[in-house]
N, C-alpha and C. Protein backbone atom coordinates (compact mmCIF):
# COMPACT_ATOMS: atom_id res chain seq x y z
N UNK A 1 14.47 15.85 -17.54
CA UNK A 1 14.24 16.59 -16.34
C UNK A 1 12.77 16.94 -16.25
N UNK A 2 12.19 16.93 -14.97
CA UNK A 2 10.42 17.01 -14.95
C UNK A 2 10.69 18.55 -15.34
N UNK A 3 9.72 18.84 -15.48
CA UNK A 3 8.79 20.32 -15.93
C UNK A 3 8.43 21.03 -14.90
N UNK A 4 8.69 22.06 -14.21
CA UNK A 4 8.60 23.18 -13.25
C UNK A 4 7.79 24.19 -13.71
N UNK A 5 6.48 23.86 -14.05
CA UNK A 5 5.80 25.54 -14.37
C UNK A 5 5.45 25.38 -13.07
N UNK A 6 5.14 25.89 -11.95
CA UNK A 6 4.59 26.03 -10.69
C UNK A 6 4.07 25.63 -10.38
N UNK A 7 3.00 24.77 -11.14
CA UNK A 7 2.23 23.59 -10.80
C UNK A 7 2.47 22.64 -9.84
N UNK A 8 1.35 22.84 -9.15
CA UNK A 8 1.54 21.76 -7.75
C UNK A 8 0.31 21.09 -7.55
N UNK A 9 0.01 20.39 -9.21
CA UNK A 9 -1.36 19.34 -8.84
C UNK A 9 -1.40 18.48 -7.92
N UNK A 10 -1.93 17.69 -7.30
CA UNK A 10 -1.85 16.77 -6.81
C UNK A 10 -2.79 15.39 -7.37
N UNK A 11 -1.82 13.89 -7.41
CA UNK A 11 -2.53 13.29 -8.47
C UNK A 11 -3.70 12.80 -7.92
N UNK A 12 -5.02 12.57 -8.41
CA UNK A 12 -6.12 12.14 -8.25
C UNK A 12 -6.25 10.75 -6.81
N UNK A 13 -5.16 9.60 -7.42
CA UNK A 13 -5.17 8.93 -6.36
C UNK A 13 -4.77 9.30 -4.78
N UNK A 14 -3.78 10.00 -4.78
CA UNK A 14 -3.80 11.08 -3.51
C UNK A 14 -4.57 12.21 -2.74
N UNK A 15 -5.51 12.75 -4.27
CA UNK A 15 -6.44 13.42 -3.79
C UNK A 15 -7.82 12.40 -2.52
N UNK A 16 -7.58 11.34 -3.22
CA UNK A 16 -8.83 10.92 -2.61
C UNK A 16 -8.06 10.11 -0.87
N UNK A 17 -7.17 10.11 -1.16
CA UNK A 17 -6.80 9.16 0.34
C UNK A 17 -6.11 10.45 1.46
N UNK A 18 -5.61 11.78 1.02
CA UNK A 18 -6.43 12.96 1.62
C UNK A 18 -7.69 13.31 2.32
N UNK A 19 -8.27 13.49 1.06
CA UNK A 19 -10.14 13.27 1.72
C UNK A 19 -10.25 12.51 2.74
N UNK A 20 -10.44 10.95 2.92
CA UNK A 20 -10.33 10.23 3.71
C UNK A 20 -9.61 10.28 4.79
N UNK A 21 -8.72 10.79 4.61
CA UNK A 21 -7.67 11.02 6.09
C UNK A 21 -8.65 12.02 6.43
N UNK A 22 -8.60 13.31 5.89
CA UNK A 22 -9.49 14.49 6.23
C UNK A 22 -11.06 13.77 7.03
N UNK A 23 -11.58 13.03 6.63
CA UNK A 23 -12.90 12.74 7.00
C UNK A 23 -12.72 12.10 8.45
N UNK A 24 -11.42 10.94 8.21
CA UNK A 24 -11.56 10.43 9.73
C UNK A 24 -10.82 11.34 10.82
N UNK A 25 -10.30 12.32 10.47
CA UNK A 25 -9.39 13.25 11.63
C UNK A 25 -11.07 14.32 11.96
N UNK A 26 -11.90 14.09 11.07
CA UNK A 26 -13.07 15.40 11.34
C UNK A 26 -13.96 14.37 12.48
N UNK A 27 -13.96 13.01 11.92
CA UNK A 27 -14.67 12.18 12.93
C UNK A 27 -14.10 11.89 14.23
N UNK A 28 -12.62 11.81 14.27
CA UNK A 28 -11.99 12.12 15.35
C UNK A 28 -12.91 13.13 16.81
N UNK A 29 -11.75 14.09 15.71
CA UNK A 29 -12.32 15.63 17.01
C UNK A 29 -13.88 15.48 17.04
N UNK A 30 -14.78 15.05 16.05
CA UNK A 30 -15.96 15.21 16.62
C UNK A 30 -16.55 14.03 17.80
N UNK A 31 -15.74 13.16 17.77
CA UNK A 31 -16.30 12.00 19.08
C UNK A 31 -15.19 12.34 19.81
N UNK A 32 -13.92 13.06 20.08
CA UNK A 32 -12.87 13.13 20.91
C UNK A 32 -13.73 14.64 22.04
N UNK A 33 -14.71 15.32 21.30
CA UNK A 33 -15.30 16.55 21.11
C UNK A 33 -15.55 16.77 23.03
N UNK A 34 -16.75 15.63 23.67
CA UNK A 34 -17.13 15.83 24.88
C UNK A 34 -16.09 15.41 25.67
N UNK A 35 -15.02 14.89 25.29
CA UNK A 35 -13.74 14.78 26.42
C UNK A 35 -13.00 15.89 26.25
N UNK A 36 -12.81 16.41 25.59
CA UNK A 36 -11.35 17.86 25.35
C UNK A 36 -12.41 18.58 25.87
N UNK A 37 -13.65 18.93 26.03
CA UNK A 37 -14.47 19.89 26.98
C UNK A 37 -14.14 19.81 28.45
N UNK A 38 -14.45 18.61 28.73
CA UNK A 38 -14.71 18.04 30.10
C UNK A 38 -13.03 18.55 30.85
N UNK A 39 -13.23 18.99 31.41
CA UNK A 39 -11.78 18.80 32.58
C UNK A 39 -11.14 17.12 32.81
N UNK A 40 -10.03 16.88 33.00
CA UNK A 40 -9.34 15.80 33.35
C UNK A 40 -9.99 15.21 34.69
N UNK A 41 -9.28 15.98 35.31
CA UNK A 41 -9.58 15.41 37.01
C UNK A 41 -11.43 15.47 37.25
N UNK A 42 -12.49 16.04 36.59
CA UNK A 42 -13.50 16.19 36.80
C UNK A 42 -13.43 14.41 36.10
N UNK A 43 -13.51 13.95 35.28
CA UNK A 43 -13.90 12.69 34.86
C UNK A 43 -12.79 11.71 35.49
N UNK A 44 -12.16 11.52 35.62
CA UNK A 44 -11.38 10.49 36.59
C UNK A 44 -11.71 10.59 37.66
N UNK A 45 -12.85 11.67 38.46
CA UNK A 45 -13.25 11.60 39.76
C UNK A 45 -14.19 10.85 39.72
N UNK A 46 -15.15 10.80 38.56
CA UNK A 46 -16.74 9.61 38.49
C UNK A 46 -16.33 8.63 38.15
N UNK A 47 -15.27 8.36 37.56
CA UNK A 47 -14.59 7.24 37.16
C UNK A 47 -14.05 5.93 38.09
N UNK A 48 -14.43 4.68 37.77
CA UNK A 48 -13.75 3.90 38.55
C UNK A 48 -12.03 3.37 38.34
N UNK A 49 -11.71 2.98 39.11
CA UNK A 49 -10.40 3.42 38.48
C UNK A 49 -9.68 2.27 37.29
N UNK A 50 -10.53 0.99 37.03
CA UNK A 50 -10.39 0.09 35.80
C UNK A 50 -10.57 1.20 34.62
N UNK A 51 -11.87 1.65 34.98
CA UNK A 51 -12.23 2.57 33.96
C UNK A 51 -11.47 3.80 33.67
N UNK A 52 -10.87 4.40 34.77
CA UNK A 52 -9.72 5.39 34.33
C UNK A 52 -8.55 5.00 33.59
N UNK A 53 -8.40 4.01 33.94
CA UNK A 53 -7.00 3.39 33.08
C UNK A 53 -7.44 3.41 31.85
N UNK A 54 -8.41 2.81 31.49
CA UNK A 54 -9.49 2.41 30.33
C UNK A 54 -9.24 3.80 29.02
N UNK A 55 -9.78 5.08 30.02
CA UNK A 55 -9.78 6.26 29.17
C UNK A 55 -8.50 6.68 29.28
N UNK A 56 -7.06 6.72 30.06
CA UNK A 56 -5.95 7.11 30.08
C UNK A 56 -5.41 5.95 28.87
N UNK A 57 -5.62 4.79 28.79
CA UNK A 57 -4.62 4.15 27.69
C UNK A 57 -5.29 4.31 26.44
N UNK A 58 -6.59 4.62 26.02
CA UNK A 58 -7.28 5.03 24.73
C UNK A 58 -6.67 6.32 24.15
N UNK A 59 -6.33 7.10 24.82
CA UNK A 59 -5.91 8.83 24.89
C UNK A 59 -4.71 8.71 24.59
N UNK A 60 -3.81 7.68 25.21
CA UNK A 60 -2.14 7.68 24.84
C UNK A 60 -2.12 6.69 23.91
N UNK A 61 -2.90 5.93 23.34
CA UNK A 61 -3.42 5.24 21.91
C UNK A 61 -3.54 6.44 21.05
N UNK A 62 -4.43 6.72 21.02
CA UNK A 62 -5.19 7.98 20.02
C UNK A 62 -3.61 9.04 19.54
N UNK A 63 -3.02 9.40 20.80
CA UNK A 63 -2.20 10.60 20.37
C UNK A 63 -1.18 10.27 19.52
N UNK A 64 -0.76 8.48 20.19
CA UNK A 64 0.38 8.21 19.45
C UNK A 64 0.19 7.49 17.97
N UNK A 65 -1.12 7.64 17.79
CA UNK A 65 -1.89 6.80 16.33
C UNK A 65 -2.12 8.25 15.36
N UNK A 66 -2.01 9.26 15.65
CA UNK A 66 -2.11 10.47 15.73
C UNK A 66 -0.68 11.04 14.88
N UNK A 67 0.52 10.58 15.90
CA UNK A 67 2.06 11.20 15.81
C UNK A 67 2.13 10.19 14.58
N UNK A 68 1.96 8.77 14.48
CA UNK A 68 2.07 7.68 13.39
C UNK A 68 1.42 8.16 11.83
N UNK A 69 -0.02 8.84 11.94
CA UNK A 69 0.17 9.13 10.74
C UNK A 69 0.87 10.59 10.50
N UNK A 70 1.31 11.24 11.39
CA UNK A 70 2.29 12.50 11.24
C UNK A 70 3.29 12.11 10.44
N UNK A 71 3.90 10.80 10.84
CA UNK A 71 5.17 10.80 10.83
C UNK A 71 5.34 9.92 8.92
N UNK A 72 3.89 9.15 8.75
CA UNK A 72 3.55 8.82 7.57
C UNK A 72 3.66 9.94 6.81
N UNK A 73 2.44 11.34 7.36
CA UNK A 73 2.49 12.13 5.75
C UNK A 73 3.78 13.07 6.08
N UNK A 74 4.63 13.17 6.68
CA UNK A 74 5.69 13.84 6.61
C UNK A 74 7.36 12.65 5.77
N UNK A 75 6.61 11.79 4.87
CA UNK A 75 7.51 10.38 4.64
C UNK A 75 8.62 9.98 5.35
N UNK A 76 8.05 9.89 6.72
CA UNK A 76 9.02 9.01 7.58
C UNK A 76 8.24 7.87 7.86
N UNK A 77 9.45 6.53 7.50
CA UNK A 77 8.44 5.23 8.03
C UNK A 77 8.25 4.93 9.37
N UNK A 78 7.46 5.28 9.44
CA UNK A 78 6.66 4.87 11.29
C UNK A 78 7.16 3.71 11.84
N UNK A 79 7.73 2.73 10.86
CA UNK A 79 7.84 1.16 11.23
C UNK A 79 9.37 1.39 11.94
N UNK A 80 10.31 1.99 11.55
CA UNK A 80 11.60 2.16 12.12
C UNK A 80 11.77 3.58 13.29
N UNK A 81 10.56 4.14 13.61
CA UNK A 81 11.25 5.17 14.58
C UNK A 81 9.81 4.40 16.20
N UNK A 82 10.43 5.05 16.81
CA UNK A 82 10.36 4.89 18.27
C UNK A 82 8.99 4.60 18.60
N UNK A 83 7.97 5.01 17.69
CA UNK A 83 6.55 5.51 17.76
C UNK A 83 6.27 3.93 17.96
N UNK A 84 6.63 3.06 17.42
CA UNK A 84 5.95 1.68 16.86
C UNK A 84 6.21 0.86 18.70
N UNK A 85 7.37 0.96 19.01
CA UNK A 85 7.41 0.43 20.89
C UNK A 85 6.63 1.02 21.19
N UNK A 86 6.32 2.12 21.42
CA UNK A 86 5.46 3.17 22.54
C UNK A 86 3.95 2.06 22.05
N UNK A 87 3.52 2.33 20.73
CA UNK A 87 2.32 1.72 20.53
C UNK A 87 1.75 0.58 20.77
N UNK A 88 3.06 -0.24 20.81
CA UNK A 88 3.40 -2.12 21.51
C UNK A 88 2.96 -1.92 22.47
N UNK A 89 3.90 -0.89 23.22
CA UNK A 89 3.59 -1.19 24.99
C UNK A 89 2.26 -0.66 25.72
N UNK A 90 1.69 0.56 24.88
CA UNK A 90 0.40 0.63 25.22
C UNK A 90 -0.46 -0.70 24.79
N UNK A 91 -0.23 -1.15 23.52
CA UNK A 91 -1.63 -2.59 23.90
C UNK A 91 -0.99 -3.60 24.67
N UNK A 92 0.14 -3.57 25.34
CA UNK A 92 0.34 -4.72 26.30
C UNK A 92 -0.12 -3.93 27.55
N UNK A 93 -0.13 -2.65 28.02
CA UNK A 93 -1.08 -2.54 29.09
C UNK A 93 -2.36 -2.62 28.80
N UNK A 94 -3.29 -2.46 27.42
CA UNK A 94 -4.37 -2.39 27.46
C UNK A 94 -5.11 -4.32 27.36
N UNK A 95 -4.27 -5.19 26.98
CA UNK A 95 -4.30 -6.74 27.43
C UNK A 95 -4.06 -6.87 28.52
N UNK A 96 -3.69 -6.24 29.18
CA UNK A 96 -3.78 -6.27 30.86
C UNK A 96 -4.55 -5.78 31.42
N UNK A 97 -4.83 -4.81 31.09
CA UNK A 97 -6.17 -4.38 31.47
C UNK A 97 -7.49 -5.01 31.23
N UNK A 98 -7.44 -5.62 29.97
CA UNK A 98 -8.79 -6.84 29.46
C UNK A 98 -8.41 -7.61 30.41
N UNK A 99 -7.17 -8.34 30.67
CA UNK A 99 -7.03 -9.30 31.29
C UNK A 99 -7.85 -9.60 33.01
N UNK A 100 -7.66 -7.95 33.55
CA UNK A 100 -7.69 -7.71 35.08
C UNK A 100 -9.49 -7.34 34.47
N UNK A 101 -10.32 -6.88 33.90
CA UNK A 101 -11.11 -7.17 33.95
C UNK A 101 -12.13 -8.66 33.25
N UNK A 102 -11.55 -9.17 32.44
CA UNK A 102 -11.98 -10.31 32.46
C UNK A 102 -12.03 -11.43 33.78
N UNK A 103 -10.92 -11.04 34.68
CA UNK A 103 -10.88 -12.12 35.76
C UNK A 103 -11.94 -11.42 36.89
N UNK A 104 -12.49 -10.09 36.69
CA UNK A 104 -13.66 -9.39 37.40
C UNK A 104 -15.08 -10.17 37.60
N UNK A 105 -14.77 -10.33 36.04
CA UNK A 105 -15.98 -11.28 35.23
C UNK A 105 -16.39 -13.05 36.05
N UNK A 106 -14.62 -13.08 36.02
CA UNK A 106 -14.89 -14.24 36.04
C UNK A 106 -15.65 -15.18 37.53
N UNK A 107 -16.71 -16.18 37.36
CA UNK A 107 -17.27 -16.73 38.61
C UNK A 107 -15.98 -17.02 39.49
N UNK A 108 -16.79 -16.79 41.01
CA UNK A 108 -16.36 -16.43 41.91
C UNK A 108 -16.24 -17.77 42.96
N UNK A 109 -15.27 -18.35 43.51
CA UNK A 109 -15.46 -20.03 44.27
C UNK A 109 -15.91 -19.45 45.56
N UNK A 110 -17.11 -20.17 46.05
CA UNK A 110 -17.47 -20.10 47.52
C UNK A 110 -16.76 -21.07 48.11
N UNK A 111 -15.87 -20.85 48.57
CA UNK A 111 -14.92 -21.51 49.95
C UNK A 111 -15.53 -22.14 50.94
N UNK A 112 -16.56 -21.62 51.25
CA UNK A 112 -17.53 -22.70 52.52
C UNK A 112 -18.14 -23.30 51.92
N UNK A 113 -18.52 -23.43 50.81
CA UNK A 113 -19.33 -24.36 50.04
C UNK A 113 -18.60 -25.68 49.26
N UNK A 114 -17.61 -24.92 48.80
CA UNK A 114 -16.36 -26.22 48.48
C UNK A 114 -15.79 -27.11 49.65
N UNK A 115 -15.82 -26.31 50.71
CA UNK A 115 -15.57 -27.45 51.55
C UNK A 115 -16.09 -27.78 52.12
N UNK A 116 -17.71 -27.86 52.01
CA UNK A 116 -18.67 -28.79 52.31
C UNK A 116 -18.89 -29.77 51.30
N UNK A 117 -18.55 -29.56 50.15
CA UNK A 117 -18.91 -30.64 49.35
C UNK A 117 -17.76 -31.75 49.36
N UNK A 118 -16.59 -31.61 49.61
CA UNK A 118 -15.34 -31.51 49.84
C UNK A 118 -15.10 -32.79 51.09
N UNK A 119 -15.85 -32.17 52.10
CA UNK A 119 -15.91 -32.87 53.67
C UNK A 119 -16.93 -34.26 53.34
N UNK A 120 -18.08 -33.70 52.81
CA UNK A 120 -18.95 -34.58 52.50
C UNK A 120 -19.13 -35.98 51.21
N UNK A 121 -18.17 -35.34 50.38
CA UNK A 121 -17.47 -36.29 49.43
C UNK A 121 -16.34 -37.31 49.95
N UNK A 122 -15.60 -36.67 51.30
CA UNK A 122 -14.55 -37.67 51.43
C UNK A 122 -15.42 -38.41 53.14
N UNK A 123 -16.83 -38.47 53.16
CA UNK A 123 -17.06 -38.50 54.12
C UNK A 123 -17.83 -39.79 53.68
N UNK A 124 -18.62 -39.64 52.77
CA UNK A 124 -18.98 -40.81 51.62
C UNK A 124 -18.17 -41.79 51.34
N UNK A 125 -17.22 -41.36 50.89
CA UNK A 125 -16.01 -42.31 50.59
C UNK A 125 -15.64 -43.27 51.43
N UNK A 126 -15.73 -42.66 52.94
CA UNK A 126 -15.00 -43.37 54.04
C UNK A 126 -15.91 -44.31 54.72
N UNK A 127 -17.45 -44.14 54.55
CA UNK A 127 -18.09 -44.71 54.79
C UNK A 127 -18.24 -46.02 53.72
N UNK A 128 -18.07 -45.75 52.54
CA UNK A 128 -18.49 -46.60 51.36
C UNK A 128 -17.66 -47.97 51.98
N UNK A 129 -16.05 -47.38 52.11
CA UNK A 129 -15.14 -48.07 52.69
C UNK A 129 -15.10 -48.92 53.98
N UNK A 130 -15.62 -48.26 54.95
CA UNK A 130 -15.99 -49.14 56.03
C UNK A 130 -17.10 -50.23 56.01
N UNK A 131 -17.67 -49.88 55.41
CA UNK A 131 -19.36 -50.90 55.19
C UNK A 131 -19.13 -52.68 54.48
N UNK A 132 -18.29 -52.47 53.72
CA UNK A 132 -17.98 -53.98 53.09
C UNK A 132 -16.94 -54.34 53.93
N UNK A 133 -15.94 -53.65 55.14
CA UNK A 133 -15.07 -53.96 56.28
C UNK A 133 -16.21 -54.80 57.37
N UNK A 134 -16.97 -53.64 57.65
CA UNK A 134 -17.99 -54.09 58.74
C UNK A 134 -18.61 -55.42 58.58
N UNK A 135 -19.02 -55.28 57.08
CA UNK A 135 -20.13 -56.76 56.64
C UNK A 135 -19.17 -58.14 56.48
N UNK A 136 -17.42 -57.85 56.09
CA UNK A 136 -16.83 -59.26 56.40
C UNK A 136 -16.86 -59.32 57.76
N UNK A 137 -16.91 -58.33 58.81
CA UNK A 137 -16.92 -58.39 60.07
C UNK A 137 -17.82 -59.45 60.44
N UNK A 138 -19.17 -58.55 60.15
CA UNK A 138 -20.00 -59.32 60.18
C UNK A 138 -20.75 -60.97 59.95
N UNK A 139 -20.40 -60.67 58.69
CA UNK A 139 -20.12 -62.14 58.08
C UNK A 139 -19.54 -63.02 58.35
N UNK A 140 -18.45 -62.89 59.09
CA UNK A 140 -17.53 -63.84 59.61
C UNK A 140 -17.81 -64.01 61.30
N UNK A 141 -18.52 -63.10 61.74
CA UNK A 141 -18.98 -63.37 63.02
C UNK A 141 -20.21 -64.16 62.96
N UNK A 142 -20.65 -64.33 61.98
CA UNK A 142 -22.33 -65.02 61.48
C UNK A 142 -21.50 -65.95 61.20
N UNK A 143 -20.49 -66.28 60.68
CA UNK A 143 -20.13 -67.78 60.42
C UNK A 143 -19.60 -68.65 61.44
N UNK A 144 -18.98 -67.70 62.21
CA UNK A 144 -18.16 -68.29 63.57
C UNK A 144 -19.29 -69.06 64.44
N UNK A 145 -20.81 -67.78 64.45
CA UNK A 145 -21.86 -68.56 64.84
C UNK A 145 -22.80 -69.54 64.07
N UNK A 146 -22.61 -69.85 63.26
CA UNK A 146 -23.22 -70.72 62.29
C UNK A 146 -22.19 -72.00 62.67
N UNK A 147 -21.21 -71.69 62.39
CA UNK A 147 -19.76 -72.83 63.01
C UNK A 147 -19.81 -73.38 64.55
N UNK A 148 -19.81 -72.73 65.38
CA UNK A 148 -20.55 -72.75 66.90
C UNK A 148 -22.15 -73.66 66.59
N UNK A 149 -22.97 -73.16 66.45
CA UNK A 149 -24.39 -73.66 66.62
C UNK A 149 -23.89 -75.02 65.88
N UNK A 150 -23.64 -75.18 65.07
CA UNK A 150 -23.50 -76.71 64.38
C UNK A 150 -22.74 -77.61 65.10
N UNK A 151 -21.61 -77.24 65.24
CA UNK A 151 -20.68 -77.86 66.19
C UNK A 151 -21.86 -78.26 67.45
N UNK A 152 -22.48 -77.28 67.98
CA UNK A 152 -22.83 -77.76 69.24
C UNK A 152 -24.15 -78.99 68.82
N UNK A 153 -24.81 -78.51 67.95
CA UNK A 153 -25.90 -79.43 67.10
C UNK A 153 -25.32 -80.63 66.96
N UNK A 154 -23.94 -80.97 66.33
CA UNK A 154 -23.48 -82.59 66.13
C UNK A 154 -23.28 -83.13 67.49
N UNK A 155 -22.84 -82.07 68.88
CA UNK A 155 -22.95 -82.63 69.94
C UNK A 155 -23.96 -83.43 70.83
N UNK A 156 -24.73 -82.01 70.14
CA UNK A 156 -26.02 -82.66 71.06
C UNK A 156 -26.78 -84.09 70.40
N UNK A 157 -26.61 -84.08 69.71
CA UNK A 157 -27.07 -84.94 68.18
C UNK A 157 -25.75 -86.34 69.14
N UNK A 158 -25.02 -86.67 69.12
CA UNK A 158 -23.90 -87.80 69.36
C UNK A 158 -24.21 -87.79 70.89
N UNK A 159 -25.01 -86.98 71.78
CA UNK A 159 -25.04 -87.11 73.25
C UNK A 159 -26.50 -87.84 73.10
N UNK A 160 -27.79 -87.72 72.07
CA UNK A 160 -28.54 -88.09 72.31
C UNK A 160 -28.54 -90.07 71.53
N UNK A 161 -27.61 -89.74 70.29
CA UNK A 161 -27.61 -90.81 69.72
C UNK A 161 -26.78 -92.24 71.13
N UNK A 162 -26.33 -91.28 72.23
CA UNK A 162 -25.51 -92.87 72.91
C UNK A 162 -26.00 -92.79 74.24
């Protein structure tokens, strides 16, 4: 049976991952520091509203990353209670949110310009197409007269020979 003198050391390796918790909950509140001042509605009023979402899903991140290690140093596993969905579904709005501003980002199609290049590409084309139409045209009307002039040449040629 363990030993009960009142002693409530705590062992060294716990002492130090204490500390550390302690250090990042002090770094916390101290960068969480100029928002818990500020009023709500005063900063969502300068705010655009990508950017409000931005600071509303960091805040319901934070609290519930917050309740997670609660629920750690009170030895409940975080992995089987409710906390772990809530935390899912905040980074699937906050990938949506990258998402809706990445497509902000993204270049923009000029519509009158695409369909000038568009008009003018299939305008090329149609010409490319007609031009070797035109030139058998041609060509074959240059032969019809090449065929004509000769013909009439052997005539005149057999009218002078008799």
């Amino acid at each position: 049976m363990a030993n009960n003198t009142g002693s409530t050391e705590i062992p060294a390796e716990i002492k130090g991952k204490l500390a550390a918790l302690d250090a990042s909950l002090t770094g916390l509140e101290t960068s969480l520091e100029p928002l818990l001042k500020t009023a709500l509605s005063e900063m969502s009023s300068k705010l655009e509203p990508l950017d409000c979402a931005k600071m509303d899903l960091v805040a319901a991140y934070a609290i519930n990353s917050l309740f997670w290690v609660y629920l750690n140093v009170n030895g409940i596993n975080p992995k089987e209670h409710l906390i772990k969905q809530e935390l899912d579904r905040i980074r699937g709005y906050m990938s949506r949110v990258k998402d809706i501003q990445d497509k902000a980002k993204a270049p923009k199609l000029d519509k009158e310009a695409s369909k000038r290049f568009v008009k003018s590409a299939l305008w090329q084309a149609a010409l490319k197409k007609a031009l070797p139409e035109q030139e058998k045209k041609i060509g074959s009307t240059q032969g019809h007269k090449r065929h004509m002039e000769s013909n009439c040449n052997s005539k005149k040629k057999t009218k002078r020979n008799t």
